[in-house]
PDB file of N, CA and C in Angstrom:
ATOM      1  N   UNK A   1      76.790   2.421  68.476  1.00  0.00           N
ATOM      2  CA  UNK A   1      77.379   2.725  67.182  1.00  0.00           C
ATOM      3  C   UNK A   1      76.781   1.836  66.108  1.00  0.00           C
ATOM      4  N   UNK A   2      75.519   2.100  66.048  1.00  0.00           N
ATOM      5  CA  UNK A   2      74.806   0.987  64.340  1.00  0.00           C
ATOM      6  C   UNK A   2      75.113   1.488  63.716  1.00  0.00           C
ATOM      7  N   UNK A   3      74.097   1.668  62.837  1.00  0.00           N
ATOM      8  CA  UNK A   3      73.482   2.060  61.178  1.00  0.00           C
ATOM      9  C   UNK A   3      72.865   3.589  61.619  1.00  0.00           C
ATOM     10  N   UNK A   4      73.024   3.693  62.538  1.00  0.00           N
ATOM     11  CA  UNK A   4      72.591   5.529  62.608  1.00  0.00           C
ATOM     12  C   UNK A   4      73.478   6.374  63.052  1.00  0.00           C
ATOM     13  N   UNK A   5      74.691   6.112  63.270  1.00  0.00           N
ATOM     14  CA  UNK A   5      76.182   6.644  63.591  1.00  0.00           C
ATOM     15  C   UNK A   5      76.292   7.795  62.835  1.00  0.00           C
ATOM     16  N   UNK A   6      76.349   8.954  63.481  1.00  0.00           N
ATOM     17  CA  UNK A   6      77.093  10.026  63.222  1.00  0.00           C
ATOM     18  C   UNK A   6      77.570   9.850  61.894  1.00  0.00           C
ATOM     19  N   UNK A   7      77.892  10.625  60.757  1.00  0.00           N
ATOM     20  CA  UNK A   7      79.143  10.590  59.990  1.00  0.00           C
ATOM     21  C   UNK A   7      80.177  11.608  60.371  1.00  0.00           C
ATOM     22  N   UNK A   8      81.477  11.587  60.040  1.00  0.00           N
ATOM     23  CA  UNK A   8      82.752  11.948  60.507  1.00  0.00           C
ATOM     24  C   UNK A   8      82.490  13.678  60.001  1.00  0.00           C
ATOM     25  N   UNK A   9      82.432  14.795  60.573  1.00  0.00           N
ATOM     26  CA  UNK A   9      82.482  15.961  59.698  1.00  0.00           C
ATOM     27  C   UNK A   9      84.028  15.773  58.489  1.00  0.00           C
ATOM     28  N   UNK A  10      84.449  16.486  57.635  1.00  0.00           N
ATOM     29  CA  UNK A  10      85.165  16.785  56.413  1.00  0.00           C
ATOM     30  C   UNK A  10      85.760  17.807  57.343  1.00  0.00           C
ATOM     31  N   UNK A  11      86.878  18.070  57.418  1.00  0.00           N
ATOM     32  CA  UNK A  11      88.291  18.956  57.794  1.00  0.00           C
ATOM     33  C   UNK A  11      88.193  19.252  56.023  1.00  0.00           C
ATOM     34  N   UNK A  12      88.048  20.621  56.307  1.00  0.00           N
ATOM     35  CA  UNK A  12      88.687  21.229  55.318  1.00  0.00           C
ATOM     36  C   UNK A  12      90.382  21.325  55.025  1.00  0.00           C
ATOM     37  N   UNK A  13      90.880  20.836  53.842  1.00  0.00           N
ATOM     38  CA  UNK A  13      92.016  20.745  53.574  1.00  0.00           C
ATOM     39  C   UNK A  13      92.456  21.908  52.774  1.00  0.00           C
ATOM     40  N   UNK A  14      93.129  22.981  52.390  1.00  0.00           N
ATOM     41  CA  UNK A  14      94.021  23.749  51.423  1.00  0.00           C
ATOM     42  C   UNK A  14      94.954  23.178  50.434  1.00  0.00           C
ATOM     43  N   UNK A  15      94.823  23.544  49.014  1.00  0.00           N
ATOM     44  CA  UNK A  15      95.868  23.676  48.209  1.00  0.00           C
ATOM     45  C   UNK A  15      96.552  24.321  47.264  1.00  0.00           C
ATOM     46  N   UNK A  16      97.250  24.293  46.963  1.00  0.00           N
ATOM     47  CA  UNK A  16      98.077  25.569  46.443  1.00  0.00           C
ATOM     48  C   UNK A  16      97.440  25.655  44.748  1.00  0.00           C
ATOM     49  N   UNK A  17      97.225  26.892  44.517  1.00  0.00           N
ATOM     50  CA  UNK A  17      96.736  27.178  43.074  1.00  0.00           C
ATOM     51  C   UNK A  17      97.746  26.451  42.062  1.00  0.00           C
ATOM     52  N   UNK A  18      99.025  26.466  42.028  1.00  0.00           N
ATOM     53  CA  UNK A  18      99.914  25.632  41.113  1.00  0.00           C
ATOM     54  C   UNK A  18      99.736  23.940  41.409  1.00  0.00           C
ATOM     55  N   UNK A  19      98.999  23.405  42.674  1.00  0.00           N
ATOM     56  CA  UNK A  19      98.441  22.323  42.329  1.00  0.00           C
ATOM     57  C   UNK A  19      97.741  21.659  41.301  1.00  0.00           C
ATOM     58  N   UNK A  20      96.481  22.739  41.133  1.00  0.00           N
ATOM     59  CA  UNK A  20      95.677  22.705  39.924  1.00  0.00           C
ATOM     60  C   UNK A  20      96.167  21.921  38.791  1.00  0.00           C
ATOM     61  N   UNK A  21      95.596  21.251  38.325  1.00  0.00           N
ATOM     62  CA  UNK A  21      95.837  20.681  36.738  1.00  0.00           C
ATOM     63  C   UNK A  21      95.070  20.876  35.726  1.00  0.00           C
ATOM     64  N   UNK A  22      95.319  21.822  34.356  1.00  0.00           N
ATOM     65  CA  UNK A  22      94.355  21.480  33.671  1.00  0.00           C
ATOM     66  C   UNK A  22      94.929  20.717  32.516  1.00  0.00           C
ATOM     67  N   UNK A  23      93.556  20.303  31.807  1.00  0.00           N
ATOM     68  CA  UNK A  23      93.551  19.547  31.195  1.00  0.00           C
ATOM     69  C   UNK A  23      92.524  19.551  29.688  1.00  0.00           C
ATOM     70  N   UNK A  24      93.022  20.184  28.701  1.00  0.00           N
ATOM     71  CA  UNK A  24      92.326  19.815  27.062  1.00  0.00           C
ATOM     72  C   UNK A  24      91.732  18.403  26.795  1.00  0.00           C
ATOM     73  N   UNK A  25      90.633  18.002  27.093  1.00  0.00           N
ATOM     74  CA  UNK A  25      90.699  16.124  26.788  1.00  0.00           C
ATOM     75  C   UNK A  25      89.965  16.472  25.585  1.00  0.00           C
ATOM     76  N   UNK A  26      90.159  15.515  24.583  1.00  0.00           N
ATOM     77  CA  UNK A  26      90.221  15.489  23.280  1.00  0.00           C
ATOM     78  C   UNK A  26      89.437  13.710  22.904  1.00  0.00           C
ATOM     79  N   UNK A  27      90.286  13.365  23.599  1.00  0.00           N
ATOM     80  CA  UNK A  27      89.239  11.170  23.409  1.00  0.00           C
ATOM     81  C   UNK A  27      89.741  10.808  25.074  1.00  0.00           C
ATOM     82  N   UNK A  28      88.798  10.013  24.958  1.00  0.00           N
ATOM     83  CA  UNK A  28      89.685   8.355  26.339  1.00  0.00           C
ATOM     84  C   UNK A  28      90.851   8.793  26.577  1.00  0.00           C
ATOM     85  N   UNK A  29      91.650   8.594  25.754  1.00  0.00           N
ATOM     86  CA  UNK A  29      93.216   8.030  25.961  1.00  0.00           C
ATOM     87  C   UNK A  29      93.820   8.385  27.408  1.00  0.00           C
ATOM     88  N   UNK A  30      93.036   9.503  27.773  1.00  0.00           N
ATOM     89  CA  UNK A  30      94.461   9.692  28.952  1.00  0.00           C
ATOM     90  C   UNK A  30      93.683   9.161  29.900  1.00  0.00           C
ATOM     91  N   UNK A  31      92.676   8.314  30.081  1.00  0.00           N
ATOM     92  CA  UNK A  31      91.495   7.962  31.100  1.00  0.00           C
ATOM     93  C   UNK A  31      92.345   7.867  32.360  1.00  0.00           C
ATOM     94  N   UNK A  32      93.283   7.346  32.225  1.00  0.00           N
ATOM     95  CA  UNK A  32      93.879   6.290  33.557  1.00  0.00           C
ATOM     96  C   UNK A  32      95.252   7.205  33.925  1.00  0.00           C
ATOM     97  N   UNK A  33      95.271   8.231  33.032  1.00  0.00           N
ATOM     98  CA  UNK A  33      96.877   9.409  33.332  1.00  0.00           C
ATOM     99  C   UNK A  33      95.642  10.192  34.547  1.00  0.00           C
ATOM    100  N   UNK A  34      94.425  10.558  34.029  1.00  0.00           N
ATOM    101  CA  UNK A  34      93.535  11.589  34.961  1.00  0.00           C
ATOM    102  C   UNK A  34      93.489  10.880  36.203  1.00  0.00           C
ATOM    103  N   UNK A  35      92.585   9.573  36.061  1.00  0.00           N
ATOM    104  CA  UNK A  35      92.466   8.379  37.685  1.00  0.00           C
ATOM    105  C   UNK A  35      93.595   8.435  38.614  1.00  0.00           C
ATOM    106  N   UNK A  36      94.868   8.167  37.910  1.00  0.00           N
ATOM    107  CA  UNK A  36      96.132   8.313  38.588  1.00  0.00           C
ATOM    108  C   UNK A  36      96.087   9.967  39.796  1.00  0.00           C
ATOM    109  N   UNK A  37      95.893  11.076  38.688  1.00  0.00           N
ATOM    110  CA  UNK A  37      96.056  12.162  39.530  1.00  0.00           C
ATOM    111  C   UNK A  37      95.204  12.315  40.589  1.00  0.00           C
ATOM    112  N   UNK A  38      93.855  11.863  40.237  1.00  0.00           N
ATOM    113  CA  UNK A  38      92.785  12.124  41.519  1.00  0.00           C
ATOM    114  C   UNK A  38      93.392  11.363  42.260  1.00  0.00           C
ATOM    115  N   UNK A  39      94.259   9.839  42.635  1.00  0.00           N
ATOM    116  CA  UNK A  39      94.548   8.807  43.423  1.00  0.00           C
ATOM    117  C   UNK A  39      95.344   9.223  44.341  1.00  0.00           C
ATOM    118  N   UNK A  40      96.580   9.945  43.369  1.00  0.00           N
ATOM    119  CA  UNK A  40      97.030  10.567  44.159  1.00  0.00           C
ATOM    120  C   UNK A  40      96.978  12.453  44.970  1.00  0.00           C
ATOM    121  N   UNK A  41      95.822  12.461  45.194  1.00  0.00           N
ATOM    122  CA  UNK A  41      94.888  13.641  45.461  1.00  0.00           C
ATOM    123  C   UNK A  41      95.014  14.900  45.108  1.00  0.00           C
ATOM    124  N   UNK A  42      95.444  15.392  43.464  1.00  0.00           N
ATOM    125  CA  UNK A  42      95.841  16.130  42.744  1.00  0.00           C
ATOM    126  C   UNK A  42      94.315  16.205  42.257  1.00  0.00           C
ATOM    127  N   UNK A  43      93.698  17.768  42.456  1.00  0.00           N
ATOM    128  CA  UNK A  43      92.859  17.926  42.113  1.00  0.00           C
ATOM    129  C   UNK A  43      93.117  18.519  40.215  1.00  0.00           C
ATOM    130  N   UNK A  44      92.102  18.334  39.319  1.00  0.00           N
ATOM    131  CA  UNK A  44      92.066  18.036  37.995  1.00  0.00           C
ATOM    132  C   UNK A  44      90.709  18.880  37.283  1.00  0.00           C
ATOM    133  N   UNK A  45      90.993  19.763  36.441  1.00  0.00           N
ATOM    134  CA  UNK A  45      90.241  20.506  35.515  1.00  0.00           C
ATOM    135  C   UNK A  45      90.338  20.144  34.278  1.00  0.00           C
ATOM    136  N   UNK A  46      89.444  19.323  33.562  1.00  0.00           N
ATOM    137  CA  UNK A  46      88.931  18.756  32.854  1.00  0.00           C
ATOM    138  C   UNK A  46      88.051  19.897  31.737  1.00  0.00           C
ATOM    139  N   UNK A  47      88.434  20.191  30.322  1.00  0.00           N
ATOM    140  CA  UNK A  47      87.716  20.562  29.753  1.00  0.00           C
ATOM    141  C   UNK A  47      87.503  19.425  28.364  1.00  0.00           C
ATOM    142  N   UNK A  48      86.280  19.801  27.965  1.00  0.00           N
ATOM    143  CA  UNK A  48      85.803  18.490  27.107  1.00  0.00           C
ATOM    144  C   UNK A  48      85.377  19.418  25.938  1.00  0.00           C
ATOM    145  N   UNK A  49      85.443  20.771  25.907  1.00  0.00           N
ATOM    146  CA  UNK A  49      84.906  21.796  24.335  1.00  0.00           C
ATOM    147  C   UNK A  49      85.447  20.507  23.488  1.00  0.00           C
ATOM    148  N   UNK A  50      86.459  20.079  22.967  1.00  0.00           N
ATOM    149  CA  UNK A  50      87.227  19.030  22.134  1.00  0.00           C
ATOM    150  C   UNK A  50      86.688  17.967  21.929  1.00  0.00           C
ATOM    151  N   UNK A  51      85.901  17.158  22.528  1.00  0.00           N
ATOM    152  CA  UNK A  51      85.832  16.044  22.788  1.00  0.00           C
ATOM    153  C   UNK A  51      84.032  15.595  22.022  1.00  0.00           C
ATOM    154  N   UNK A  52      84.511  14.314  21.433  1.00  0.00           N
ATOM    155  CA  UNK A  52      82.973  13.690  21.397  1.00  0.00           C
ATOM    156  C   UNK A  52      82.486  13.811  23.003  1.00  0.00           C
ATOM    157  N   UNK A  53      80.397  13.988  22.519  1.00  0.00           N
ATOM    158  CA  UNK A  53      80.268  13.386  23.661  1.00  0.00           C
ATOM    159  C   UNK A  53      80.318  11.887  24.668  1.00  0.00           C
ATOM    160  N   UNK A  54      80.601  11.023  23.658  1.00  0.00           N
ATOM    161  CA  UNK A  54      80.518   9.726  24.161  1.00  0.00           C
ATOM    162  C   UNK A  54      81.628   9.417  24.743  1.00  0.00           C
ATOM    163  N   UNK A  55      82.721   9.767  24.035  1.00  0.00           N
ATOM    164  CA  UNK A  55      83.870   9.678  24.805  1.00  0.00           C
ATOM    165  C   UNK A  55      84.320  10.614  26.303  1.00  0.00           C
ATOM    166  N   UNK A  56      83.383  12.092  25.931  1.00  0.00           N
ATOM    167  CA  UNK A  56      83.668  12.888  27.622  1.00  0.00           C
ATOM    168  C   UNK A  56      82.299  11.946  28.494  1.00  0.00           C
ATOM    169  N   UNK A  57      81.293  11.184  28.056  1.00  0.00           N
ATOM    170  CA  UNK A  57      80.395  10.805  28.978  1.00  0.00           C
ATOM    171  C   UNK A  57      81.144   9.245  29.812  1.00  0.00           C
ATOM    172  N   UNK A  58      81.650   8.766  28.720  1.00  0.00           N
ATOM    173  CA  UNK A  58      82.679   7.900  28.953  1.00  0.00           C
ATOM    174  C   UNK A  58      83.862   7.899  30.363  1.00  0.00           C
ATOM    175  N   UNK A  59      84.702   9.324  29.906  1.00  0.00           N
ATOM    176  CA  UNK A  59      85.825   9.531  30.932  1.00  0.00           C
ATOM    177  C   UNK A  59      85.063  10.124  31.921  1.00  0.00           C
ATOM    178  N   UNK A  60      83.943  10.851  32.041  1.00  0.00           N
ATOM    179  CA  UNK A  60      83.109  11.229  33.365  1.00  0.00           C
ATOM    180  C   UNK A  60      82.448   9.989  34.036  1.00  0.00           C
ATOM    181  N   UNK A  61      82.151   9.470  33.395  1.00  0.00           N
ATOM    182  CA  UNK A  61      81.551   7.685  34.076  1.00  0.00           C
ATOM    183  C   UNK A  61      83.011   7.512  35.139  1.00  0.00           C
ATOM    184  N   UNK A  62      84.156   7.146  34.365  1.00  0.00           N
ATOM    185  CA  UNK A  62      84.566   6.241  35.311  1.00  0.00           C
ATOM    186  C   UNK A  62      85.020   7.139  36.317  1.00  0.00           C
ATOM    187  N   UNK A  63      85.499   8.279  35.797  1.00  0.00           N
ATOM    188  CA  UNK A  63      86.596   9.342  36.718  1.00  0.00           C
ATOM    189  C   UNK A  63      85.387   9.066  38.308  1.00  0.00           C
ATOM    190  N   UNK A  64      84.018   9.177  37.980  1.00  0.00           N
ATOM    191  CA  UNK A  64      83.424   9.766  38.793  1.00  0.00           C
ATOM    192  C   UNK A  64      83.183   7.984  39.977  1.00  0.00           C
ATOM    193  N   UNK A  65      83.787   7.134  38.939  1.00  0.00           N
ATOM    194  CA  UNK A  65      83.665   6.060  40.287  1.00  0.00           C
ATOM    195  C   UNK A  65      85.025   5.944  41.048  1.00  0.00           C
ATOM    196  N   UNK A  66      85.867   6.346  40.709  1.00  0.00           N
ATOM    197  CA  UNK A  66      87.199   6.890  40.683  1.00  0.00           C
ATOM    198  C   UNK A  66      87.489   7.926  42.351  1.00  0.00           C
ATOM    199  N   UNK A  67      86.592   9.018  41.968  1.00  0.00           N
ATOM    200  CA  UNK A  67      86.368   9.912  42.933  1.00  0.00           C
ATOM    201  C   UNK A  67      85.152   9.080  44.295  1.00  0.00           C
ATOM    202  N   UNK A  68      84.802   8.461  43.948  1.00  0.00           N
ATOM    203  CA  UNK A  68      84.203   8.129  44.681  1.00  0.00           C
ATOM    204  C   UNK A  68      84.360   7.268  45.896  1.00  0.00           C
ATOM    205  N   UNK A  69      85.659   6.465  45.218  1.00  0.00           N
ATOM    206  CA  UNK A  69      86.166   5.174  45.785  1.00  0.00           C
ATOM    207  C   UNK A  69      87.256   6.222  46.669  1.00  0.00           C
ATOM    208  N   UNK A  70      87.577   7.314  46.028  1.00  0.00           N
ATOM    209  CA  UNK A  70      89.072   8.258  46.675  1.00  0.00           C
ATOM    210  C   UNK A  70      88.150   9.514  47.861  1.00  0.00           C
ATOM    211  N   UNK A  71      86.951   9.270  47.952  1.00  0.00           N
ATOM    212  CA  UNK A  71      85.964  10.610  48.876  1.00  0.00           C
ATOM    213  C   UNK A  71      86.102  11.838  48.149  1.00  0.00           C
ATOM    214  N   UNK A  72      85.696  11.973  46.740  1.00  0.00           N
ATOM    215  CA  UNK A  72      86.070  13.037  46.200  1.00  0.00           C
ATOM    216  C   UNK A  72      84.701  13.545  45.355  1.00  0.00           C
ATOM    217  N   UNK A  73      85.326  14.510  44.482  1.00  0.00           N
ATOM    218  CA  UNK A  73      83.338  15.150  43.918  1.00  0.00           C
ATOM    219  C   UNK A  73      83.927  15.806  42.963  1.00  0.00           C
ATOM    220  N   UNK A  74      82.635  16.116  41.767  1.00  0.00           N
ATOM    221  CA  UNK A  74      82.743  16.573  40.372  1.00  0.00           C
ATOM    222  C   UNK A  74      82.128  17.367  40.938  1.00  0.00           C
ATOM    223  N   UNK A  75      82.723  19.355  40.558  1.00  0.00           N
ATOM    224  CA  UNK A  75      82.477  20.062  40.078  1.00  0.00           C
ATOM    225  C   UNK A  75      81.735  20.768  38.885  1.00  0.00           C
ATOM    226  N   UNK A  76      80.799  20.554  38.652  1.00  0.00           N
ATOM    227  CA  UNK A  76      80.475  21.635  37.258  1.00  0.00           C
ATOM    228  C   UNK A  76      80.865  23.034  37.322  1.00  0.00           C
ATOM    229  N   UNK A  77      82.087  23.365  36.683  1.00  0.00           N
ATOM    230  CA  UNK A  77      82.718  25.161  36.692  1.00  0.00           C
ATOM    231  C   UNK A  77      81.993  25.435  35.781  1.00  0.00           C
ATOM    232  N   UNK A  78      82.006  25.358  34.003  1.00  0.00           N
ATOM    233  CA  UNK A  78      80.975  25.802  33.218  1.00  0.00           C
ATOM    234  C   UNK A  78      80.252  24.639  32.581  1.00  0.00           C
ATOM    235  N   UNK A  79      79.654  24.903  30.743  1.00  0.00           N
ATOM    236  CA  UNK A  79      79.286  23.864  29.800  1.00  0.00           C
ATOM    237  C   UNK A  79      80.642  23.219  30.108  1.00  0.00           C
ATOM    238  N   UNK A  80      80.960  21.993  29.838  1.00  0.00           N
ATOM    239  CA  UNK A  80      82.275  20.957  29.378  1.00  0.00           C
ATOM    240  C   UNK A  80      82.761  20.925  30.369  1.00  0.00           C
ATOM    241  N   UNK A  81      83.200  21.764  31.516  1.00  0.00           N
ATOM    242  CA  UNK A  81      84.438  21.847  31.918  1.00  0.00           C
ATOM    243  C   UNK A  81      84.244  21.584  33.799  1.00  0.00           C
ATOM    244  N   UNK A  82      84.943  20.402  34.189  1.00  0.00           N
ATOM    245  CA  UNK A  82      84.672  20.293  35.621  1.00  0.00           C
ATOM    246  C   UNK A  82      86.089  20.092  36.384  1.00  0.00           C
ATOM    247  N   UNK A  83      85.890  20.715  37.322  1.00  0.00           N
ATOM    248  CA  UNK A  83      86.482  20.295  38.465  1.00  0.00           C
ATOM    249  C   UNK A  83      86.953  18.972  39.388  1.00  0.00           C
ATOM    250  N   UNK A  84      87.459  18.426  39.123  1.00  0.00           N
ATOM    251  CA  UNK A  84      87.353  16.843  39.970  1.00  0.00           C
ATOM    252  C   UNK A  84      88.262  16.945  41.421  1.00  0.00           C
ATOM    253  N   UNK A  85      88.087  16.886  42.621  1.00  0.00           N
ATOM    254  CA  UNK A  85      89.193  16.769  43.841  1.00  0.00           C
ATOM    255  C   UNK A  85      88.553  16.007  44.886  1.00  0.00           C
ATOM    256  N   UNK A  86      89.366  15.961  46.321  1.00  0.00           N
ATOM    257  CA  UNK A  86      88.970  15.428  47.383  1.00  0.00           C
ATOM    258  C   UNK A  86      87.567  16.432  47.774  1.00  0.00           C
ATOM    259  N   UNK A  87      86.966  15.698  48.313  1.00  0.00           N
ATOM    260  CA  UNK A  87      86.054  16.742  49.391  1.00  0.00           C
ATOM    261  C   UNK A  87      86.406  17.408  50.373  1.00  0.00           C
ATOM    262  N   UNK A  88      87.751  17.271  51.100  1.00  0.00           N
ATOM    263  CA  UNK A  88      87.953  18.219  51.826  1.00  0.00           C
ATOM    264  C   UNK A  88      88.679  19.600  51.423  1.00  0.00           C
ATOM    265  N   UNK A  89      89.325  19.031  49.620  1.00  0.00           N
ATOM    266  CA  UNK A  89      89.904  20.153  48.832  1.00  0.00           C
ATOM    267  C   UNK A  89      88.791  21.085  48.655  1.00  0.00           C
ATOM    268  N   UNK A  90      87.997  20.846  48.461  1.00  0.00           N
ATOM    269  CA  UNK A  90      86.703  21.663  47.928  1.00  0.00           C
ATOM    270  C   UNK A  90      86.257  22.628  48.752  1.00  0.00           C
ATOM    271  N   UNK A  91      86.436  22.280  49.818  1.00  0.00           N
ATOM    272  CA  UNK A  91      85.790  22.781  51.244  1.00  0.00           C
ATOM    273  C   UNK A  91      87.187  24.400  51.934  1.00  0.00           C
ATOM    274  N   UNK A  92      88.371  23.910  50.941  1.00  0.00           N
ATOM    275  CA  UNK A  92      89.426  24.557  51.340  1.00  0.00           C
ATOM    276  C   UNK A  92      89.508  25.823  50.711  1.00  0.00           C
ATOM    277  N   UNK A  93      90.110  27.133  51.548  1.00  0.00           N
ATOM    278  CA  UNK A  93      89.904  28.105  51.167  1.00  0.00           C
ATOM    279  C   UNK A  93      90.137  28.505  49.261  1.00  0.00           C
ATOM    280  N   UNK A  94      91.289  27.302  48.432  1.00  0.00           N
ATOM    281  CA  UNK A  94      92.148  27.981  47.581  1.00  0.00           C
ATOM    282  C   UNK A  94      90.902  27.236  46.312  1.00  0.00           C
ATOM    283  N   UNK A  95      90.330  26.339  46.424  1.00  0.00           N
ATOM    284  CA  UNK A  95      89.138  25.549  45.639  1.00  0.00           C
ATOM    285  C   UNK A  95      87.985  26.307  45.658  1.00  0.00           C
ATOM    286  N   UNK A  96      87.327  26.674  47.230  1.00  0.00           N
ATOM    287  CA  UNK A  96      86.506  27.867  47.305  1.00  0.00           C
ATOM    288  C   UNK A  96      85.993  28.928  45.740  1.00  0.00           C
ATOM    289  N   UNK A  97      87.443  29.448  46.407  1.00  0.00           N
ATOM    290  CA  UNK A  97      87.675  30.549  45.797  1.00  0.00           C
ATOM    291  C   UNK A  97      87.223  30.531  44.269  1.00  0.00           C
ATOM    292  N   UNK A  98      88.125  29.155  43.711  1.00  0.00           N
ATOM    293  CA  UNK A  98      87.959  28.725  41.923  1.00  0.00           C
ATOM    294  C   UNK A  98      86.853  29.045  41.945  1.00  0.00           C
ATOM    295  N   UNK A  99      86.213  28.090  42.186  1.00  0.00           N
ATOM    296  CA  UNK A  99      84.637  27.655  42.016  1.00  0.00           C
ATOM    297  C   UNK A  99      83.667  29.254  42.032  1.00  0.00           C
ATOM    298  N   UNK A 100      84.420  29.806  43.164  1.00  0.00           N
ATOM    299  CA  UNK A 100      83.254  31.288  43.145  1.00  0.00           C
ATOM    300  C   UNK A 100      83.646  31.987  42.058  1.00  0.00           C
ATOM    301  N   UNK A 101      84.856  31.996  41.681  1.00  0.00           N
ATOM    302  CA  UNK A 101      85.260  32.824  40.783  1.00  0.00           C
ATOM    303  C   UNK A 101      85.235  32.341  39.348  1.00  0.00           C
ATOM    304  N   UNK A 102      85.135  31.112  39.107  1.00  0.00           N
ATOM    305  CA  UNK A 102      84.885  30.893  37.902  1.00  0.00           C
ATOM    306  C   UNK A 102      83.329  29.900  37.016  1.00  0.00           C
ATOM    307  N   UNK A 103      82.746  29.508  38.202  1.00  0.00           N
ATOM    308  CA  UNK A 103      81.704  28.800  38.227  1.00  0.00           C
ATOM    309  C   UNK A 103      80.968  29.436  37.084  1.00  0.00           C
ATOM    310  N   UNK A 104      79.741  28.861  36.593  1.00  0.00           N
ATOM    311  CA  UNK A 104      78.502  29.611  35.430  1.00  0.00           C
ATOM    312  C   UNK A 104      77.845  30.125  36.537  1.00  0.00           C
ATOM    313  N   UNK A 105      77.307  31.322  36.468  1.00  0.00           N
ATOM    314  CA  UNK A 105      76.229  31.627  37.388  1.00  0.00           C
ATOM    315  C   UNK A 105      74.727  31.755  36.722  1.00  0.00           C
TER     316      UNK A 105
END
């Protein structure tokens, strides 16, 4: 068991469409209301049409060390607007689905 160990496969997890959160971000301010929800593994739709870019490059910086520290991943659905959840949410039939159905193609 070194440094060339297997990694663990991802169990796909399910969640319910009224899980979903979206979200208008407009500045920062709610930086740490969003961190909270990914923490506690509430996946989060993020649109930024509203928003400077410095401030959505800003809340995507940290969210995304955020997700990272929690095993989780940014979505791009369209321009502005992403997806943030666990990786095994993603993998689950009801996230799937979003993503096919609303993604940019």
């Amino acid at each position: 068991m070194g440094m060339f160990s297997k990694k663990n496969k991802i169990t796909a997890t399910d969640v319910d469409f009224d899980d979903l959160i979206f979200y208008r971000v407009t500045d920062s301010k709610g930086i740490y209301d969003f961190a909270e929800k990914i923490m506690h593994r509430l996946p989060i739709v993020l649109n930024f049409s509203d928003c400077l870019i410095s401030e959505a490059n800003e809340v995507l910086m940290f969210l995304s060390g955020v997700l990272y520290a929690c095993d989780g991943e940014i979505v791009k659905i369209q321009d502005k607007i992403y997806l943030m959840a666990q990786k095994s949410d993603l993998i689950g039939p009801t996230l799937t689905k979003f993503i096919n159905d609303y993604k940019k193609k």
